[in-house]
C-alpha atoms as a PDB file:
ATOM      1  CA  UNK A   1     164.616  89.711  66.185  1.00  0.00           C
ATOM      2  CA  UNK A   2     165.550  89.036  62.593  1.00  0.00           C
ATOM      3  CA  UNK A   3     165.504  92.657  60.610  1.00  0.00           C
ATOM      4  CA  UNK A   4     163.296  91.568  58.190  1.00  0.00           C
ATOM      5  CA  UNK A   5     161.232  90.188  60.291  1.00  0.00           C
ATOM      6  CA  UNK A   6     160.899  93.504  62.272  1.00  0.00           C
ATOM      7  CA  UNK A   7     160.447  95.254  58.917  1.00  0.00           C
ATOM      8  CA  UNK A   8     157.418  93.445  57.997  1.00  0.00           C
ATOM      9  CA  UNK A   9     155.958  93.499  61.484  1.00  0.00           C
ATOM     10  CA  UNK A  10     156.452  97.799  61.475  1.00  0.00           C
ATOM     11  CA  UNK A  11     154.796  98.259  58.079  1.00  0.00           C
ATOM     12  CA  UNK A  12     151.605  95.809  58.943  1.00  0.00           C
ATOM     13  CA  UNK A  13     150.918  97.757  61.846  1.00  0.00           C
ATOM     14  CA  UNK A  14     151.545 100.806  60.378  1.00  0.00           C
ATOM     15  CA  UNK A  15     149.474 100.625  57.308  1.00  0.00           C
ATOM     16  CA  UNK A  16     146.572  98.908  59.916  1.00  0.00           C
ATOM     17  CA  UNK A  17     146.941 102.458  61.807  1.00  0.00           C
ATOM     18  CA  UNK A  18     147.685 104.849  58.486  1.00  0.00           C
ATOM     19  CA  UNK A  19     145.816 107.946  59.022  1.00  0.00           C
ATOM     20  CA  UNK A  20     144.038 107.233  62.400  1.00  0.00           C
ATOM     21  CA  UNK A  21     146.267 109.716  64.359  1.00  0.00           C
ATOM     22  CA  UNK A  22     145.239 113.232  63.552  1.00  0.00           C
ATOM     23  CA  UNK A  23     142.023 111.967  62.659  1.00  0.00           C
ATOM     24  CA  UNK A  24     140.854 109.868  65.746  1.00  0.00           C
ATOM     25  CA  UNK A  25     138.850 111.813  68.071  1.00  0.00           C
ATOM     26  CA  UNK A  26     137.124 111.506  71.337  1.00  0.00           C
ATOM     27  CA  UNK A  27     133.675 111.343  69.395  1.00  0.00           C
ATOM     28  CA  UNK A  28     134.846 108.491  67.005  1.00  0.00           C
ATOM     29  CA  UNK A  29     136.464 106.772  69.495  1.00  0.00           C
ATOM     30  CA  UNK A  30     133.083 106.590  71.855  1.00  0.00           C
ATOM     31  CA  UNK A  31     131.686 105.251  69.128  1.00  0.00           C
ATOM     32  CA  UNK A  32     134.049 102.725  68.594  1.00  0.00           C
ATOM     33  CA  UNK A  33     134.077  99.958  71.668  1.00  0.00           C
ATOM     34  CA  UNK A  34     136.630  97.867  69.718  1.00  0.00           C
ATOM     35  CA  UNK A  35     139.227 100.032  69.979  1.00  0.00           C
ATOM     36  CA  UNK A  36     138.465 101.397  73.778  1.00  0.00           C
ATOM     37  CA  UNK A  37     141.976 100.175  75.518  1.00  0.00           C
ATOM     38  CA  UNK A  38     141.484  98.258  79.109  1.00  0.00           C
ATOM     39  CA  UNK A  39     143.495 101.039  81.148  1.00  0.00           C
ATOM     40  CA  UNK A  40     144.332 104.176  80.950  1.00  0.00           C
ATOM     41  CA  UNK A  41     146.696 106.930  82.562  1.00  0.00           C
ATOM     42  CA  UNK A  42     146.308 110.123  83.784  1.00  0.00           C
ATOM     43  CA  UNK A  43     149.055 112.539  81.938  1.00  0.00           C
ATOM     44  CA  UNK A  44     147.863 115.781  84.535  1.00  0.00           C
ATOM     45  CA  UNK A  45     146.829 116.309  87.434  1.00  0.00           C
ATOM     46  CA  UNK A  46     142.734 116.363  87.357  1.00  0.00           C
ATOM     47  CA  UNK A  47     139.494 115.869  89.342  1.00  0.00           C
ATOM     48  CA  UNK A  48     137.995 112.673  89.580  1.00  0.00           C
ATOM     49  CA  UNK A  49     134.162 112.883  90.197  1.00  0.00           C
ATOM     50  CA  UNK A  50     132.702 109.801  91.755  1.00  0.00           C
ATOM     51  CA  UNK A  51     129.466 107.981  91.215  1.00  0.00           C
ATOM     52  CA  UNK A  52     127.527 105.719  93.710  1.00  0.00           C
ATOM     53  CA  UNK A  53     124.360 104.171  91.549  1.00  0.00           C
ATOM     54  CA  UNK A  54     124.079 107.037  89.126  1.00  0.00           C
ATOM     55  CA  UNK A  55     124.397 109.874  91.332  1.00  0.00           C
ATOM     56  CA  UNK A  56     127.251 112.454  91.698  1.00  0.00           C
ATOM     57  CA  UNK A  57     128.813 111.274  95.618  1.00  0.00           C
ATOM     58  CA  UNK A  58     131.997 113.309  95.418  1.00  0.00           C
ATOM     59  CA  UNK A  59     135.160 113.526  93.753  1.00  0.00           C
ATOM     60  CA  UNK A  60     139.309 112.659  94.612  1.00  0.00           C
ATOM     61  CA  UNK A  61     142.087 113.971  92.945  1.00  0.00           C
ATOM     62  CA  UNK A  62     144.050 112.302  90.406  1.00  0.00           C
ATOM     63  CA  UNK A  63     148.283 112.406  90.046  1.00  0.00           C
ATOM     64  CA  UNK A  64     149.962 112.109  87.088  1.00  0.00           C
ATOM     65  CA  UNK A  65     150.786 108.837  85.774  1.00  0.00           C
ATOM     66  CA  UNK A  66     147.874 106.932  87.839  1.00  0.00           C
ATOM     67  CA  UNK A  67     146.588 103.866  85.672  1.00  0.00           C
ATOM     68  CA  UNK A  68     142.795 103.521  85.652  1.00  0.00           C
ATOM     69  CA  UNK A  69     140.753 100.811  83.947  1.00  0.00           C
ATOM     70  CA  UNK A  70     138.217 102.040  81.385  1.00  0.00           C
ATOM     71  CA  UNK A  71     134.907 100.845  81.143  1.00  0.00           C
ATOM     72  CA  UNK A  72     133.480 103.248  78.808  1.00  0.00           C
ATOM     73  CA  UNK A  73     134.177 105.999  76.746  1.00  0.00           C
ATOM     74  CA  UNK A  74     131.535 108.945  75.985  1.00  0.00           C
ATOM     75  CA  UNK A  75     132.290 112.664  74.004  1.00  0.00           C
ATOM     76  CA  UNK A  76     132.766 114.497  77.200  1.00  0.00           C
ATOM     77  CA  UNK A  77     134.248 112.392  79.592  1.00  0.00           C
ATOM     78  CA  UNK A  78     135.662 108.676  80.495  1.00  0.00           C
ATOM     79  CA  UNK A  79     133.500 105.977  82.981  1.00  0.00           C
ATOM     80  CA  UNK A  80     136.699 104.253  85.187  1.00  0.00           C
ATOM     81  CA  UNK A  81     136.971 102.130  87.821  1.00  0.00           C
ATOM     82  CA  UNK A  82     138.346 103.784  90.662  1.00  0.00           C
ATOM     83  CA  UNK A  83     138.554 101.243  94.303  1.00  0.00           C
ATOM     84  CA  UNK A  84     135.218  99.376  93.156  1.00  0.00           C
ATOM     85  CA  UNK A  85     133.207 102.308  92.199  1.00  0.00           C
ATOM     86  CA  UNK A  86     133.112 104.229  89.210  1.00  0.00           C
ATOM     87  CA  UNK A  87     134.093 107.463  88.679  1.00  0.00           C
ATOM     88  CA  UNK A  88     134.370 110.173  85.382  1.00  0.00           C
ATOM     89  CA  UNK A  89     137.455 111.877  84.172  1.00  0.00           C
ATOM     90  CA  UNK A  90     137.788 114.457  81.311  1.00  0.00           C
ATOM     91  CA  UNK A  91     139.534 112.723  78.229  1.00  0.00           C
ATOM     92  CA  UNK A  92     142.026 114.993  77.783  1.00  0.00           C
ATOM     93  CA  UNK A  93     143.400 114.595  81.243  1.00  0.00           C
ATOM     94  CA  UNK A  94     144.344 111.225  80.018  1.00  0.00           C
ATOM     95  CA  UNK A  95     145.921 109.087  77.366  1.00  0.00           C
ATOM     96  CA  UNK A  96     143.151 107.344  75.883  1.00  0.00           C
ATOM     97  CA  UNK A  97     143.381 108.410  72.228  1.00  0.00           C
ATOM     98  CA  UNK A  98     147.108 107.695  71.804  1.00  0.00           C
ATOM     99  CA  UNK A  99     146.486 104.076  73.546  1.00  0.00           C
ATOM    100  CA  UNK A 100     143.633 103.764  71.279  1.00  0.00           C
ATOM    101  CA  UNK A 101     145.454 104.155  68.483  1.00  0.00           C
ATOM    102  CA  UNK A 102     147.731 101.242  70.054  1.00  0.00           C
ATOM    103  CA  UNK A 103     144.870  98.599  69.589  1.00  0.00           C
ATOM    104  CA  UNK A 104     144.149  97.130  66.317  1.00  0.00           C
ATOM    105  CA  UNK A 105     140.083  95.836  66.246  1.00  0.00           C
ATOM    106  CA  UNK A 106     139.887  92.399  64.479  1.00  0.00           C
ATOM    107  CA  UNK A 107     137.598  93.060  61.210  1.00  0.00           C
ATOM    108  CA  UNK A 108     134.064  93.025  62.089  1.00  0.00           C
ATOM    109  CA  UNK A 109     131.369  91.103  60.746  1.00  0.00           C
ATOM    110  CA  UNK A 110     128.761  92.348  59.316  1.00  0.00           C
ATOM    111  CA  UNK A 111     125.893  92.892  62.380  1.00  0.00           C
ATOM    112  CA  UNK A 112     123.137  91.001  61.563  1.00  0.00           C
ATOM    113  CA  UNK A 113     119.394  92.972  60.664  1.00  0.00           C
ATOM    114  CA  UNK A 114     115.888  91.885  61.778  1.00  0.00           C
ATOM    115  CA  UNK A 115     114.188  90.295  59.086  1.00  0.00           C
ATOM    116  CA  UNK A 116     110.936  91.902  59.594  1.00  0.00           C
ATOM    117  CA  UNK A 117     109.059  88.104  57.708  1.00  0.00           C
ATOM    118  CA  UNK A 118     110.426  86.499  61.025  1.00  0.00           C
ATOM    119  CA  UNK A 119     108.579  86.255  64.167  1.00  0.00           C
ATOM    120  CA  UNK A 120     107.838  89.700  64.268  1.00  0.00           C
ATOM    121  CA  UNK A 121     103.907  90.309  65.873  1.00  0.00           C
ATOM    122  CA  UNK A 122     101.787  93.488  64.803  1.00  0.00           C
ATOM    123  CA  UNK A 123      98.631  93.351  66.819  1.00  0.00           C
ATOM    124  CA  UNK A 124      98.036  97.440  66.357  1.00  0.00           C
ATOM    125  CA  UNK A 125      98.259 100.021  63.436  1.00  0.00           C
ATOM    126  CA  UNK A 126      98.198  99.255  59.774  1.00  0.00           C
ATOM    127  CA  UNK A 127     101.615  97.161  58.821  1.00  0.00           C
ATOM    128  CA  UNK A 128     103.007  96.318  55.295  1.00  0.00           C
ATOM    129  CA  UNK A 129     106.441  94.770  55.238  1.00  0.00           C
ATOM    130  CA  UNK A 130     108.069  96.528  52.151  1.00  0.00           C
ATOM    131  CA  UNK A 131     110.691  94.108  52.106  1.00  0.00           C
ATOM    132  CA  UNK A 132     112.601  91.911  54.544  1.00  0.00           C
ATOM    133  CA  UNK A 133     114.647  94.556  56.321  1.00  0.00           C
ATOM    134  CA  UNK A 134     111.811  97.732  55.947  1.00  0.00           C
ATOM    135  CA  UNK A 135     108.225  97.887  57.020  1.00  0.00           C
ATOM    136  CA  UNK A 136     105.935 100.777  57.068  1.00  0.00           C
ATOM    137  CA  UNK A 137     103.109 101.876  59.232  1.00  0.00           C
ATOM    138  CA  UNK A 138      99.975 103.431  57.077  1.00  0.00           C
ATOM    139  CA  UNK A 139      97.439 104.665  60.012  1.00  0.00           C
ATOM    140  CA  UNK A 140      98.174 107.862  60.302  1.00  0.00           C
ATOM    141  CA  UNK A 141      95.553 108.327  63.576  1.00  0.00           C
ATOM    142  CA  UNK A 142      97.060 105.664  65.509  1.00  0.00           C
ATOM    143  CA  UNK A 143      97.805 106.693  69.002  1.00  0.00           C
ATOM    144  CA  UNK A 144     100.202 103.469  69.722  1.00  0.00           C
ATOM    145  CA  UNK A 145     100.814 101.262  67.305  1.00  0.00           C
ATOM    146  CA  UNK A 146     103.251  98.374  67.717  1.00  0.00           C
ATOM    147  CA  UNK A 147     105.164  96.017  65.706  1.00  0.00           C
ATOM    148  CA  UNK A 148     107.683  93.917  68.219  1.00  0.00           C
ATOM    149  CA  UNK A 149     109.533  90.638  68.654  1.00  0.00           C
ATOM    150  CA  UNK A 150     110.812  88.504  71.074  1.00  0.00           C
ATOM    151  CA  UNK A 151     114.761  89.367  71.346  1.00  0.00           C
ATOM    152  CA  UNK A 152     116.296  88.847  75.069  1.00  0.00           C
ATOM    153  CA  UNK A 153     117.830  91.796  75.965  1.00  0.00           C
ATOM    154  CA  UNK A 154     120.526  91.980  78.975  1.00  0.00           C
ATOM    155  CA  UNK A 155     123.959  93.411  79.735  1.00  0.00           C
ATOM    156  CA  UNK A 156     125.517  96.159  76.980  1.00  0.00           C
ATOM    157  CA  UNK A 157     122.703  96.236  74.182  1.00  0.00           C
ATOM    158  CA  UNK A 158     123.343  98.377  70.653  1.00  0.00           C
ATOM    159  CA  UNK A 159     119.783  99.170  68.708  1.00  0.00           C
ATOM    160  CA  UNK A 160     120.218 100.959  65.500  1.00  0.00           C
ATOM    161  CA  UNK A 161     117.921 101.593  62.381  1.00  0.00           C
ATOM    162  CA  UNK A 162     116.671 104.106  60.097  1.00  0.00           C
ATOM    163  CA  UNK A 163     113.196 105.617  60.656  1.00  0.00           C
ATOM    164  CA  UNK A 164     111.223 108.186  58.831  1.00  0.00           C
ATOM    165  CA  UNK A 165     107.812 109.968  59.451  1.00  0.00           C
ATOM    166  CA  UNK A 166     105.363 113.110  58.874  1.00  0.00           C
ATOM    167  CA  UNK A 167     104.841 116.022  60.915  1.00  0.00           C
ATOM    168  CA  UNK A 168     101.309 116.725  62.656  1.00  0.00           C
ATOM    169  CA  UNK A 169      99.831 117.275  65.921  1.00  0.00           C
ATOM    170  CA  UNK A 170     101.370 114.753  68.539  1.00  0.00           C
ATOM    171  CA  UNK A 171     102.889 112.590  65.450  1.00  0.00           C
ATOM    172  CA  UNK A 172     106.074 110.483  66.968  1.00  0.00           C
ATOM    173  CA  UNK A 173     107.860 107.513  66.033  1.00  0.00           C
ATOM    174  CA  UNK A 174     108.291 104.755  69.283  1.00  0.00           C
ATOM    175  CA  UNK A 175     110.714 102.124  70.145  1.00  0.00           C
ATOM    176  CA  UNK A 176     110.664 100.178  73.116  1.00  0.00           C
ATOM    177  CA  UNK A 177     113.877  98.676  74.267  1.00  0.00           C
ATOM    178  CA  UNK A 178     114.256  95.919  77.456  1.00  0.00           C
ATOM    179  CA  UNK A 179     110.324  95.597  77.280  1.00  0.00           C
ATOM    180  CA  UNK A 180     108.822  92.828  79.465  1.00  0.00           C
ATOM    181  CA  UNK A 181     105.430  92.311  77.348  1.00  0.00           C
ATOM    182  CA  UNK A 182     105.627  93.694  73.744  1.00  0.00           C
ATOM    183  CA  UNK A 183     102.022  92.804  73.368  1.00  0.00           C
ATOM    184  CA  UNK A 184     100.755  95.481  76.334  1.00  0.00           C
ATOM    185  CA  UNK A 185      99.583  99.022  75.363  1.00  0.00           C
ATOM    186  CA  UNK A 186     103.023 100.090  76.535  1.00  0.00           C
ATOM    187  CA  UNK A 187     105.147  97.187  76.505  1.00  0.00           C
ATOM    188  CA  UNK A 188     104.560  96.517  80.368  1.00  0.00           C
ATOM    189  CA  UNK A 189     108.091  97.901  81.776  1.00  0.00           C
ATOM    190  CA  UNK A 190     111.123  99.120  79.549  1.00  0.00           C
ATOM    191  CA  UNK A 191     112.388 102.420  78.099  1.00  0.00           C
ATOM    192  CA  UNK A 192     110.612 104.371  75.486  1.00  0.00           C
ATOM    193  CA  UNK A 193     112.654 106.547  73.222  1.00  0.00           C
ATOM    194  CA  UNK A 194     110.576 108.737  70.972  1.00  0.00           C
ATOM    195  CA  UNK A 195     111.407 111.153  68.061  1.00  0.00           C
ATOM    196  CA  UNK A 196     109.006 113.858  67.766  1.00  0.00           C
ATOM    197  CA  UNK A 197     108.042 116.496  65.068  1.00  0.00           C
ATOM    198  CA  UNK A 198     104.861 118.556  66.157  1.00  0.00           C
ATOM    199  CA  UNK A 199     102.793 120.409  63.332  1.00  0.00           C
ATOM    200  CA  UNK A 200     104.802 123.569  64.290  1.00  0.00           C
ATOM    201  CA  UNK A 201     108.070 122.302  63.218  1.00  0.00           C
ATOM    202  CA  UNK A 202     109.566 121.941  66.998  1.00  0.00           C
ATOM    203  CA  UNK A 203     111.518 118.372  66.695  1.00  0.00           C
ATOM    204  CA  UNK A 204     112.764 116.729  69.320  1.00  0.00           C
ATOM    205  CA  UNK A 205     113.787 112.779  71.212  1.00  0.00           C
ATOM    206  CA  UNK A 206     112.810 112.018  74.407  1.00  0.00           C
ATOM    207  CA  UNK A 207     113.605 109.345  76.808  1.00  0.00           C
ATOM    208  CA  UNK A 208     110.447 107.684  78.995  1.00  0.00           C
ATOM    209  CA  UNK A 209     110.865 104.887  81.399  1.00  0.00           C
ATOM    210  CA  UNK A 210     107.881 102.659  81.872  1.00  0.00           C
ATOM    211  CA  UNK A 211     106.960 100.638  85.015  1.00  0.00           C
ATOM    212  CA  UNK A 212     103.475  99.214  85.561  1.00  0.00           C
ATOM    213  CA  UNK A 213     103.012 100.201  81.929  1.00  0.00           C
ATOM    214  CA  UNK A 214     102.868 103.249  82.429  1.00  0.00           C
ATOM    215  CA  UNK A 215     105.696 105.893  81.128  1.00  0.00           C
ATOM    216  CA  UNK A 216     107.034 108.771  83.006  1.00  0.00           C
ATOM    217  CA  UNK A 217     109.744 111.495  80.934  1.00  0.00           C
ATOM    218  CA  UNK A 218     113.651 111.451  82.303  1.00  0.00           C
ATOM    219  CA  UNK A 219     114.766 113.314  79.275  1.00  0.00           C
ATOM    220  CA  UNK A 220     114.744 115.339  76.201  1.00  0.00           C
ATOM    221  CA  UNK A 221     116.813 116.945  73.749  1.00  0.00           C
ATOM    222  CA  UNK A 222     116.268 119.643  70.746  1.00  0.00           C
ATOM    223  CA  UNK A 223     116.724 118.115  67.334  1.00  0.00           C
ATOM    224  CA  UNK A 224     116.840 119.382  63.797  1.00  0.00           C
ATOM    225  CA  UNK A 225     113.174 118.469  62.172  1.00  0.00           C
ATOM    226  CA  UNK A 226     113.215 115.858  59.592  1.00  0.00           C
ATOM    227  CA  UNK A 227     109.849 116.330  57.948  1.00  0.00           C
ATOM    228  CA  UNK A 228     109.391 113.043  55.839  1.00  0.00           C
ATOM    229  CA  UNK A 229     113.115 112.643  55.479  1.00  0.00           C
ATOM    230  CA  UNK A 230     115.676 109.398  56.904  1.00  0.00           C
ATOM    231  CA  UNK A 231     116.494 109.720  60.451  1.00  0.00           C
ATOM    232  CA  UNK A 232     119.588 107.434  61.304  1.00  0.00           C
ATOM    233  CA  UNK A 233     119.111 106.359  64.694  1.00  0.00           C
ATOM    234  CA  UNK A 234     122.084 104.613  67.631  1.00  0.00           C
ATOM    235  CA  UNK A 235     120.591 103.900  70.901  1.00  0.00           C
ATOM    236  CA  UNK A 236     123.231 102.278  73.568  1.00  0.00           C
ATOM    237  CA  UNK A 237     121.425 101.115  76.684  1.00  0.00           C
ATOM    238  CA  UNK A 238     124.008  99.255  79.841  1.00  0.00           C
ATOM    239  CA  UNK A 239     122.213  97.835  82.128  1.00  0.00           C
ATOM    240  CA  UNK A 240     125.064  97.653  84.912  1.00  0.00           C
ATOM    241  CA  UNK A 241     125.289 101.335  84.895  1.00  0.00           C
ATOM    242  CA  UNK A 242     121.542 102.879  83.532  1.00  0.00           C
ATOM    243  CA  UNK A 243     122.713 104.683  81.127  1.00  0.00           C
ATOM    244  CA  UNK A 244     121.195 105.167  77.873  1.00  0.00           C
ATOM    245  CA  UNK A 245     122.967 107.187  74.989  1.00  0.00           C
ATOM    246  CA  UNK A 246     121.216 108.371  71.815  1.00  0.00           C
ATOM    247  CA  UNK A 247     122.909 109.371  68.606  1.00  0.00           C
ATOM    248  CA  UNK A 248     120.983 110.778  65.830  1.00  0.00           C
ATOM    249  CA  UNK A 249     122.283 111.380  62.272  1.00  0.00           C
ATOM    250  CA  UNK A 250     126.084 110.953  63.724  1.00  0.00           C
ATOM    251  CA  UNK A 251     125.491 113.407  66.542  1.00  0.00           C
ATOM    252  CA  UNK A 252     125.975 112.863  70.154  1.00  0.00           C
ATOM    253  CA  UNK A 253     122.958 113.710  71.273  1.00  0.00           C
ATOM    254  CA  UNK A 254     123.552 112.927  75.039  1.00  0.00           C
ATOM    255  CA  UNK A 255     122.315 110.487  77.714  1.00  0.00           C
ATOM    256  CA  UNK A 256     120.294 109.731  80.877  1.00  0.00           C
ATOM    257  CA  UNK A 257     121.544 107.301  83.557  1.00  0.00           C
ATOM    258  CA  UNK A 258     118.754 105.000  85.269  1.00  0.00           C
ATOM    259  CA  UNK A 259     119.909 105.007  89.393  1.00  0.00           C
ATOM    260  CA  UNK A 260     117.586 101.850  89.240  1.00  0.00           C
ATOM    261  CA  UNK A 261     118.109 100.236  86.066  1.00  0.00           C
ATOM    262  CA  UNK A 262     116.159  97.483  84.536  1.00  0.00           C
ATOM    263  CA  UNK A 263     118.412  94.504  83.926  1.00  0.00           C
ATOM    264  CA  UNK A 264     116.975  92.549  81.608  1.00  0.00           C
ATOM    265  CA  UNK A 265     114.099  92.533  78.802  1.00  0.00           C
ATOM    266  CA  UNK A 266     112.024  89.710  76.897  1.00  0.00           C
ATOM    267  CA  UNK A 267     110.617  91.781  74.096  1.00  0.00           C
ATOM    268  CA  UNK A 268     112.114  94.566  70.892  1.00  0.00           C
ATOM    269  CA  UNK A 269     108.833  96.835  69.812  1.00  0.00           C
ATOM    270  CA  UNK A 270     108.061  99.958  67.065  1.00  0.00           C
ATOM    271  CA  UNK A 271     105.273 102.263  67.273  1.00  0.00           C
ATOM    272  CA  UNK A 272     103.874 105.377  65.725  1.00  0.00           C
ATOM    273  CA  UNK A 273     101.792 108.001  67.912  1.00  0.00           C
ATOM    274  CA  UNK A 274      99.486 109.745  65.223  1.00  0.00           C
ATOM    275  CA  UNK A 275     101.622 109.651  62.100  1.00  0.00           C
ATOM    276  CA  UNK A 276     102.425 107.357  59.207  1.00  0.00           C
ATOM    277  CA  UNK A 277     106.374 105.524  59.852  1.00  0.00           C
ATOM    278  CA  UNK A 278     108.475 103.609  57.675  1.00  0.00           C
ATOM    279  CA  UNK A 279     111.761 101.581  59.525  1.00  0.00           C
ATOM    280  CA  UNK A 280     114.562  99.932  58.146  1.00  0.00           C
ATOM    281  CA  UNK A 281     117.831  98.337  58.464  1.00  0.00           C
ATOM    282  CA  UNK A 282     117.308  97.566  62.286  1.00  0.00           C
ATOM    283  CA  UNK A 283     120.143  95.737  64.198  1.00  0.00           C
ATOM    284  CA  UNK A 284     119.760  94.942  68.153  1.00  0.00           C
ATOM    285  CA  UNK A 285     122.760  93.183  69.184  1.00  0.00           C
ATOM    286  CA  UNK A 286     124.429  93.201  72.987  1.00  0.00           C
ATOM    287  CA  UNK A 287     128.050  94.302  72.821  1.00  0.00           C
ATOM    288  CA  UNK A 288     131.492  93.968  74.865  1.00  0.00           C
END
């Protein structure tokens, strides 16, 4: 190769990886899909735990220098494909960060918001659209209002928006991902993931599932209150594997994983449960 031309290839990928290295970690990197590499290797000897639909069904040991391919990367551990069934290995048992480092993402566009002016139905609560990307809920007694959309939902789904909302007895924000009928009480069948901030001060999200419309709790997790204040919310939902992932104000907060997930969804819906809501800046987009 020509020496200048070698030149000019080092520095462009140098100055596209300038300052990644000490910085990368395993939590940016899960939240980075573009840069996940397609295989991995195993640098020391480790356990491999094995999954059969969700459930822990035993583990194999791992050599050094066995390749893997990734399918997903979370803060505590890496999903791989192991002889047509998945299986978990710690992430520093592995190379993943220094091959991540290896693959340069193609500049993003922008993800697109909902335009709350566009197709969006609000047959419960009090509604005011502040402006195209924020809308506000005003009836503070409201048990379960809802403001959805039609948005078909399948494969690896991203939701993320900004929510905020008072205190009181019961008082919860909603949203309803993979719903099958946005317009029923509780969106007919889907997930329900609700942040919560009783009169007490105890905050905390939860994860429901709903079948036959009605919703049954999986999980919860302890959260800093936010009385009144923005709440940044990421919720990552895969419906080959189950698992949902929540991340609130940057942090991890964990997941659940669905041994029967629900594959697909017609319908996108907000709600309130005895509390005046505002949302904003909401994308829901399916990713690689």
């Amino acid at each position: 190769m020509n020496l200048r031309i070698w030149l000019l290839t080092f520095v462009a990928f140098a100055l596209a990886t300038q300052g990644l290295g000490a910085e990368l970690t395993i939590e940016q990197l899960a939240a980075d899909d573009k840069r996940w590499p397609k295989e991995i290797q195993l640098t020391r000897p480790t356990t491999l735990q094995m999954y059969d639909n969700g459930k822990e069904s035993g583990s194999v040991s791992g050599t050094i220098g066995m390749r893997l391919r990734l399918t997903r990367v979370e803060a505590t551990r890496l999903i791989v494909e192991l002889g047509g069934a998945l299986a978990s290995v710690p992430p520093s048992s592995t190379d993943v960060l220094s091959r991540a480092l290896a693959v340069i993402p193609p500049t993003p566009s922008a993800p697109t918001r909902q335009n709350f002016r566009s197709d969006w139905k609000m047959p419960r609560g009090q509604w005011t659209v502040i402006n195209d990307f924020e809308i506000e809920q005003r009836d503070g007694k409201d048990t379960v209002s809802n403001a959805f959309k039609s948005i078909p939902q399948s494969g690896r789904m991203e939701y993320r928006l900004s929510q905020k909302y008072l205190a009181g007895p019961s008082a919860c924000t909603t949203i309803y991902i993979m719903c099958a009928a946005g317009e029923k009480w509780e969106r007919g069948a889907g997930y329900l993931i609700a942040d919560a901030l009783n009169e007490k001060g105890r905050a905390e999200v939860a994860i429901y599932k709903i079948v036959r419309n009605a919703p049954r709790r999986v999980k919860s997790f302890t959260v800093d209150p936010a009385n009144g204040q923005w709440i940044d919310l990421r919720i990552l939902y895969d419906a080959g594997t189950g698992l949902i992932e929540i991340t609130r104000n940057g942090r991890v907060l964990g997941s659940w994983n669905d041994p029967e997930p629900i594959k697909t969804g017609e319908d996108f819906s907000l709600g309130t449960c005895r509390t005046v809501a505002s949302f904003k800046d909401l994308i829901v987009r399916p990713i690689r």
